[in-house]
PDB file of N, CA and C in Angstrom:
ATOM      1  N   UNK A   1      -1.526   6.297  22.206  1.00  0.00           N
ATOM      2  CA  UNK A   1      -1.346   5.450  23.366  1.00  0.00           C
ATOM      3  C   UNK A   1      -1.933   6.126  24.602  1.00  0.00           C
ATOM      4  N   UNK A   2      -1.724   7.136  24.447  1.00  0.00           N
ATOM      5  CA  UNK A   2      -2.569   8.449  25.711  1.00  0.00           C
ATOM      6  C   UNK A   2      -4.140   8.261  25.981  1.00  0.00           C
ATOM      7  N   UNK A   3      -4.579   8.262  24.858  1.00  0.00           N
ATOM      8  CA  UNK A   3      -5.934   7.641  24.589  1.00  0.00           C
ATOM      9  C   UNK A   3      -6.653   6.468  25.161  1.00  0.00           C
ATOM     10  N   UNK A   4      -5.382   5.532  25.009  1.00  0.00           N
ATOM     11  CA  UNK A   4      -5.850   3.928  24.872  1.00  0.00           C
ATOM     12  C   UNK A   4      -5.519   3.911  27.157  1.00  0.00           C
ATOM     13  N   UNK A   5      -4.528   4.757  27.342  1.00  0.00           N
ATOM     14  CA  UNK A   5      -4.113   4.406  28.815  1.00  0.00           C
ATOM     15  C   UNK A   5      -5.438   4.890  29.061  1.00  0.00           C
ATOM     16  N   UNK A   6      -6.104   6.155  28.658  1.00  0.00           N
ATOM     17  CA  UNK A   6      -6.728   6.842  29.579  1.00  0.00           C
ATOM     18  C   UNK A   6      -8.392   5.846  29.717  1.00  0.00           C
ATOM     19  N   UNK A   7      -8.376   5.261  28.674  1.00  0.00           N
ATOM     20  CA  UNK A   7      -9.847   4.113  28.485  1.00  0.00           C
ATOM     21  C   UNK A   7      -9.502   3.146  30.009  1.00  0.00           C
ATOM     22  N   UNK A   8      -8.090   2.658  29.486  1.00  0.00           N
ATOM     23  CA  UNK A   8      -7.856   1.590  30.502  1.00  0.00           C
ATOM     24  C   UNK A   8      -8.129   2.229  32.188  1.00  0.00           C
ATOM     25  N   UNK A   9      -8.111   3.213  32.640  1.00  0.00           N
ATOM     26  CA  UNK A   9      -7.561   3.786  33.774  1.00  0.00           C
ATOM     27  C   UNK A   9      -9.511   3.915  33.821  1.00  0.00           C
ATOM     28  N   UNK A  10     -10.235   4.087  32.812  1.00  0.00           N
ATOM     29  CA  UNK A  10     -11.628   4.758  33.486  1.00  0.00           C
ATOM     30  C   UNK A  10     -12.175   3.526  33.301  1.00  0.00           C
ATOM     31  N   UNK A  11     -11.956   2.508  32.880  1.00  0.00           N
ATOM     32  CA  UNK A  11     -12.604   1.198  33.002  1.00  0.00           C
ATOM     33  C   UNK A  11     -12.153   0.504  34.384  1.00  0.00           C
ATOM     34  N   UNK A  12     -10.785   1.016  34.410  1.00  0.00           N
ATOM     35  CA  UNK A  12     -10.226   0.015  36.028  1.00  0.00           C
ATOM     36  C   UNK A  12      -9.677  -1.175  35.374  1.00  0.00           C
ATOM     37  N   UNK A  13      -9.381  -1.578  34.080  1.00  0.00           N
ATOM     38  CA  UNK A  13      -8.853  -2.448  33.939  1.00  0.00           C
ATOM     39  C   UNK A  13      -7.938  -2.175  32.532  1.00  0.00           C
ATOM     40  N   UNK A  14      -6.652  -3.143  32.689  1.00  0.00           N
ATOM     41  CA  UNK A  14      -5.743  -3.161  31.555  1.00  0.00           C
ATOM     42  C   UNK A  14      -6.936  -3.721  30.386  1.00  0.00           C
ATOM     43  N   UNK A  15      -7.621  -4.380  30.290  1.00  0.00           N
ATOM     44  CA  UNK A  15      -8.343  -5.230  29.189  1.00  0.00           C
ATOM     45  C   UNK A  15      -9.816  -4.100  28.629  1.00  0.00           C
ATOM     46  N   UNK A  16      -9.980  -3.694  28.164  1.00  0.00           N
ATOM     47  CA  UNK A  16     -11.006  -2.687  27.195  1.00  0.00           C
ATOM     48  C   UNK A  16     -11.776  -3.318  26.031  1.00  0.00           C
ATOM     49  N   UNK A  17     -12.867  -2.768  26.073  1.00  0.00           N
ATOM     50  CA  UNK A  17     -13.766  -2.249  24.451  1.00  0.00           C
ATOM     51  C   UNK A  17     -13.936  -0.999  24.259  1.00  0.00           C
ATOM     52  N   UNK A  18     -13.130  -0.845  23.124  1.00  0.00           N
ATOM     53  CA  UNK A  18     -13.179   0.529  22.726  1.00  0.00           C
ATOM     54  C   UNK A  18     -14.353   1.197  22.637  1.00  0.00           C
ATOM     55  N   UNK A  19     -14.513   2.650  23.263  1.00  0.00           N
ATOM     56  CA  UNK A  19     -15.998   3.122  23.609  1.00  0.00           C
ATOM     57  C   UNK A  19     -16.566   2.958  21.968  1.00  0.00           C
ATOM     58  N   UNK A  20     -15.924   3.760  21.300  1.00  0.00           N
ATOM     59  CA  UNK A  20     -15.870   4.120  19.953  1.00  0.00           C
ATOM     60  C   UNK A  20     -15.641   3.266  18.578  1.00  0.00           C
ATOM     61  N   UNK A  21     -16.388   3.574  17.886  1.00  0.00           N
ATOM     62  CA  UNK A  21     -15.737   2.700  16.623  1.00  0.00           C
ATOM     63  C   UNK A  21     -14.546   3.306  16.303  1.00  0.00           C
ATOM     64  N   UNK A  22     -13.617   2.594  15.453  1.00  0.00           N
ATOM     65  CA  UNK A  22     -12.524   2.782  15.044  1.00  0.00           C
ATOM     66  C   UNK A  22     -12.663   4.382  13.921  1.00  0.00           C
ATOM     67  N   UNK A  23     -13.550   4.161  13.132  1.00  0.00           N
ATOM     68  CA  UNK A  23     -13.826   5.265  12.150  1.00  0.00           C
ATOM     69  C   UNK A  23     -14.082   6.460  13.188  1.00  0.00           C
ATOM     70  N   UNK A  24     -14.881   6.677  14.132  1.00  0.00           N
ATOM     71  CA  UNK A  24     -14.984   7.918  15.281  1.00  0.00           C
ATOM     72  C   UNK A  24     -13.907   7.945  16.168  1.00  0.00           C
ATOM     73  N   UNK A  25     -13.274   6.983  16.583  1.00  0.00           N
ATOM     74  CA  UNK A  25     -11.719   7.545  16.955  1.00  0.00           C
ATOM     75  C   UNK A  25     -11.106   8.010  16.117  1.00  0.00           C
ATOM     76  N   UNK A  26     -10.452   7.767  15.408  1.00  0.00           N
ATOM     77  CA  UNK A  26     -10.203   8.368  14.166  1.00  0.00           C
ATOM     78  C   UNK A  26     -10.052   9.651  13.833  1.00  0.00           C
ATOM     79  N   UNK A  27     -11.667   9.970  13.624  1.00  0.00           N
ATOM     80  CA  UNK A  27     -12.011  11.060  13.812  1.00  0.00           C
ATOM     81  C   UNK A  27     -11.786  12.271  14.563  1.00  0.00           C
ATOM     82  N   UNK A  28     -12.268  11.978  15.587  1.00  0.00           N
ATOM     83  CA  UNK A  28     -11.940  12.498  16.914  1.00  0.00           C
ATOM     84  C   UNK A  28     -10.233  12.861  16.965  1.00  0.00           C
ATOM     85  N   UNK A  29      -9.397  11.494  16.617  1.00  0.00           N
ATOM     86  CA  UNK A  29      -8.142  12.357  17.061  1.00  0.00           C
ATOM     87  C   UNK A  29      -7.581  13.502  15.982  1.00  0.00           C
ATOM     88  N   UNK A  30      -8.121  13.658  14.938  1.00  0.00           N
ATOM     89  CA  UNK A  30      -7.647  14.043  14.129  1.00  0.00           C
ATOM     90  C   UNK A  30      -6.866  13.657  12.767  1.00  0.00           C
ATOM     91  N   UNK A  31      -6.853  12.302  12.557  1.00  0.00           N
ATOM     92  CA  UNK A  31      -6.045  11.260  11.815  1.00  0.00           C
ATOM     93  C   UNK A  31      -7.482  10.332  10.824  1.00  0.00           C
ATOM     94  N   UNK A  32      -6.545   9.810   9.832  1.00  0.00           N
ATOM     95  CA  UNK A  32      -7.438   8.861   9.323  1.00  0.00           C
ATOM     96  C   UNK A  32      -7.714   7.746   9.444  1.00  0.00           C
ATOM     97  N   UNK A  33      -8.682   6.657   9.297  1.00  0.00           N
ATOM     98  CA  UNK A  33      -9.004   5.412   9.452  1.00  0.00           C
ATOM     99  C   UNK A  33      -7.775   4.670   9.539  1.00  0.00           C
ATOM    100  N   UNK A  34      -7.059   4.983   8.336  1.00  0.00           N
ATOM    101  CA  UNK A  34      -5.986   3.937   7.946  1.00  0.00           C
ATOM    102  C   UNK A  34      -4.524   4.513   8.917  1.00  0.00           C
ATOM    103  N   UNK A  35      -4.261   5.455   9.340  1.00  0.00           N
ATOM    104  CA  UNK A  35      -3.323   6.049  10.033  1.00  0.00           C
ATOM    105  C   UNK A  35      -3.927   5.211  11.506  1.00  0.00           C
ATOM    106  N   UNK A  36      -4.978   5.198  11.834  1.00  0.00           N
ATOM    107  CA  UNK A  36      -5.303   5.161  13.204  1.00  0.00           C
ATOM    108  C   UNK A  36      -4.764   3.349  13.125  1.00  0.00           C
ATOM    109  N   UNK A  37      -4.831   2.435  12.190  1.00  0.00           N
ATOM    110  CA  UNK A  37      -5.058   0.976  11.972  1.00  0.00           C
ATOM    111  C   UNK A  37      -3.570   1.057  12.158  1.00  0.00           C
ATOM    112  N   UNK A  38      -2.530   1.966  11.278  1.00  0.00           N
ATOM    113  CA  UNK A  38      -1.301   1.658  11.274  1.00  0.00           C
ATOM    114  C   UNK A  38      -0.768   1.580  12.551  1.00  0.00           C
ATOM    115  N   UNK A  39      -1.129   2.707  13.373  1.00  0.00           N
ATOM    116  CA  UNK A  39      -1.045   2.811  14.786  1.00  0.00           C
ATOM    117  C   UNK A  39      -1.233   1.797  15.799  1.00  0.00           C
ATOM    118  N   UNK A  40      -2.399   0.915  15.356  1.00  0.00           N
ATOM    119  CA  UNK A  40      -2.632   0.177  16.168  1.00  0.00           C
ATOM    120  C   UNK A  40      -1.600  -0.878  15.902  1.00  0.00           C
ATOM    121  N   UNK A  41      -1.522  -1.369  14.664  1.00  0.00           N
ATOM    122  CA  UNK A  41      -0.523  -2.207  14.387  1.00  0.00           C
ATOM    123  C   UNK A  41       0.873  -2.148  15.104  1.00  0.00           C
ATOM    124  N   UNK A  42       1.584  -0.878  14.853  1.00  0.00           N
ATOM    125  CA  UNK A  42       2.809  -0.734  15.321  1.00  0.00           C
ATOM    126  C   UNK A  42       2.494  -0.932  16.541  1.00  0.00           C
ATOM    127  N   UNK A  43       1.544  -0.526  17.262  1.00  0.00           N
ATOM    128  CA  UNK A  43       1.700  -0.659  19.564  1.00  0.00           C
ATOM    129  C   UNK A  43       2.274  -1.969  19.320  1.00  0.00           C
ATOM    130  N   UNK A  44       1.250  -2.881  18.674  1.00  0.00           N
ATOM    131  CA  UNK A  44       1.227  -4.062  19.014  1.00  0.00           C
ATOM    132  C   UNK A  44       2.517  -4.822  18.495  1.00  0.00           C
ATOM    133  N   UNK A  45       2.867  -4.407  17.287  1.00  0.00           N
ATOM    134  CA  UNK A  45       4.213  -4.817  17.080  1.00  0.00           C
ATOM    135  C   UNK A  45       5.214  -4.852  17.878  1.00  0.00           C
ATOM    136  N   UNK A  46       5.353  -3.497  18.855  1.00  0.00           N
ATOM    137  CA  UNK A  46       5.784  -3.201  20.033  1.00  0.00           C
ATOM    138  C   UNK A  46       5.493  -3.977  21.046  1.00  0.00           C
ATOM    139  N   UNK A  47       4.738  -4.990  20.797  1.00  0.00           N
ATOM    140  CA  UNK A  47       4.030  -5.597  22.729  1.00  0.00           C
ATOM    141  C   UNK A  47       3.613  -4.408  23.410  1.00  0.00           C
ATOM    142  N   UNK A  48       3.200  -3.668  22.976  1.00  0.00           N
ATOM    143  CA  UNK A  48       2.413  -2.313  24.324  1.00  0.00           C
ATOM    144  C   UNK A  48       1.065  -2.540  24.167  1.00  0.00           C
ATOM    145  N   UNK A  49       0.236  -3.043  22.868  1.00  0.00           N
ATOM    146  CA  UNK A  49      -0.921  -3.664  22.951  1.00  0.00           C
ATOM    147  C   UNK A  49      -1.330  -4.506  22.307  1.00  0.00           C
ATOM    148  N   UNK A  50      -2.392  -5.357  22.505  1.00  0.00           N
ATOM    149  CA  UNK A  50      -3.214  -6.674  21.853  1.00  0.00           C
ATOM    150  C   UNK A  50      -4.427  -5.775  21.222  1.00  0.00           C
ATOM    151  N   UNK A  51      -4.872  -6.157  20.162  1.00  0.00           N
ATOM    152  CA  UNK A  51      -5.357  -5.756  19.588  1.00  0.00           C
ATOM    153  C   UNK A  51      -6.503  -6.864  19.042  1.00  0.00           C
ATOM    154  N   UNK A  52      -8.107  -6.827  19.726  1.00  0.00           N
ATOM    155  CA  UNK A  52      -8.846  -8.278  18.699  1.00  0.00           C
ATOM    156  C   UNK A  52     -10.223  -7.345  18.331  1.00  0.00           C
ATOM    157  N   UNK A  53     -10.373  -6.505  17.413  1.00  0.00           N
ATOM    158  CA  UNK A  53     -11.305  -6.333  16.540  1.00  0.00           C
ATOM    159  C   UNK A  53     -10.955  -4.742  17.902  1.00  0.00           C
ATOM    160  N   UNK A  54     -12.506  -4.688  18.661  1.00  0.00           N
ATOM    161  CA  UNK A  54     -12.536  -3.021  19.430  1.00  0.00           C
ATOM    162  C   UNK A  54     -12.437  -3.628  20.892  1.00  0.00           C
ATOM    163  N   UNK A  55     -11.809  -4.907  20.811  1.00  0.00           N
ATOM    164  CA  UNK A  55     -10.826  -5.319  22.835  1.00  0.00           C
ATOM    165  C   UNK A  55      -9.793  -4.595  22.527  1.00  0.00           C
ATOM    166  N   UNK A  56      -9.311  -4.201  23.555  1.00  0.00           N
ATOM    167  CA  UNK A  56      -7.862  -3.832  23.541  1.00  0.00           C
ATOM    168  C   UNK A  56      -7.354  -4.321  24.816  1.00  0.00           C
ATOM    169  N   UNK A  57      -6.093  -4.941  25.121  1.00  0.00           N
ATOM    170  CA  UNK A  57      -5.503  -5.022  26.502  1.00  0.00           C
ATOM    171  C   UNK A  57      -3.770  -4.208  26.014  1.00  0.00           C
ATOM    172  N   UNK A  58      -3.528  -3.511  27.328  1.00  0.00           N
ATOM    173  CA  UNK A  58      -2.570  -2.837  27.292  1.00  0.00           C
ATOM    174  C   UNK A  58      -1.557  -3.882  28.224  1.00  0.00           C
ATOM    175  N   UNK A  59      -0.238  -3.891  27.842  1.00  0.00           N
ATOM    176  CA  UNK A  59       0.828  -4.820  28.161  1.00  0.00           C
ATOM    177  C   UNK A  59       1.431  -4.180  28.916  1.00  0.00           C
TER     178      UNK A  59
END
């Protein structure tokens, strides 16, 4: 979620495209494809984010 604020904050807006593909985030954080998907799932399960393919808006 640290990640996803810090996109939102250098874009200037709650609403994003992820710089990165999902497989190089991933990467990058240290986690796998499918860990990073679960992740995304749960924010959103949470209402903390929307999730449509590499948009993201933070709630």
């Amino acid at each position: 979620m640290a990640y996803l604020r810090d996109c939102a904050v250098e874009s200037g807006q709650i609403e994003f495209e992820l710089p990165l593909k999902k497989k190089e985030l991933a990467n990058i954080l240290g986690i796998t494809p499918e860990t990073l998907s679960r992740q995304f799932k749960q924010l959103a399960a949470e209402g903390q984010i929307i999730v449509n393919k590499r948009q993201i808006t933070i709630c």
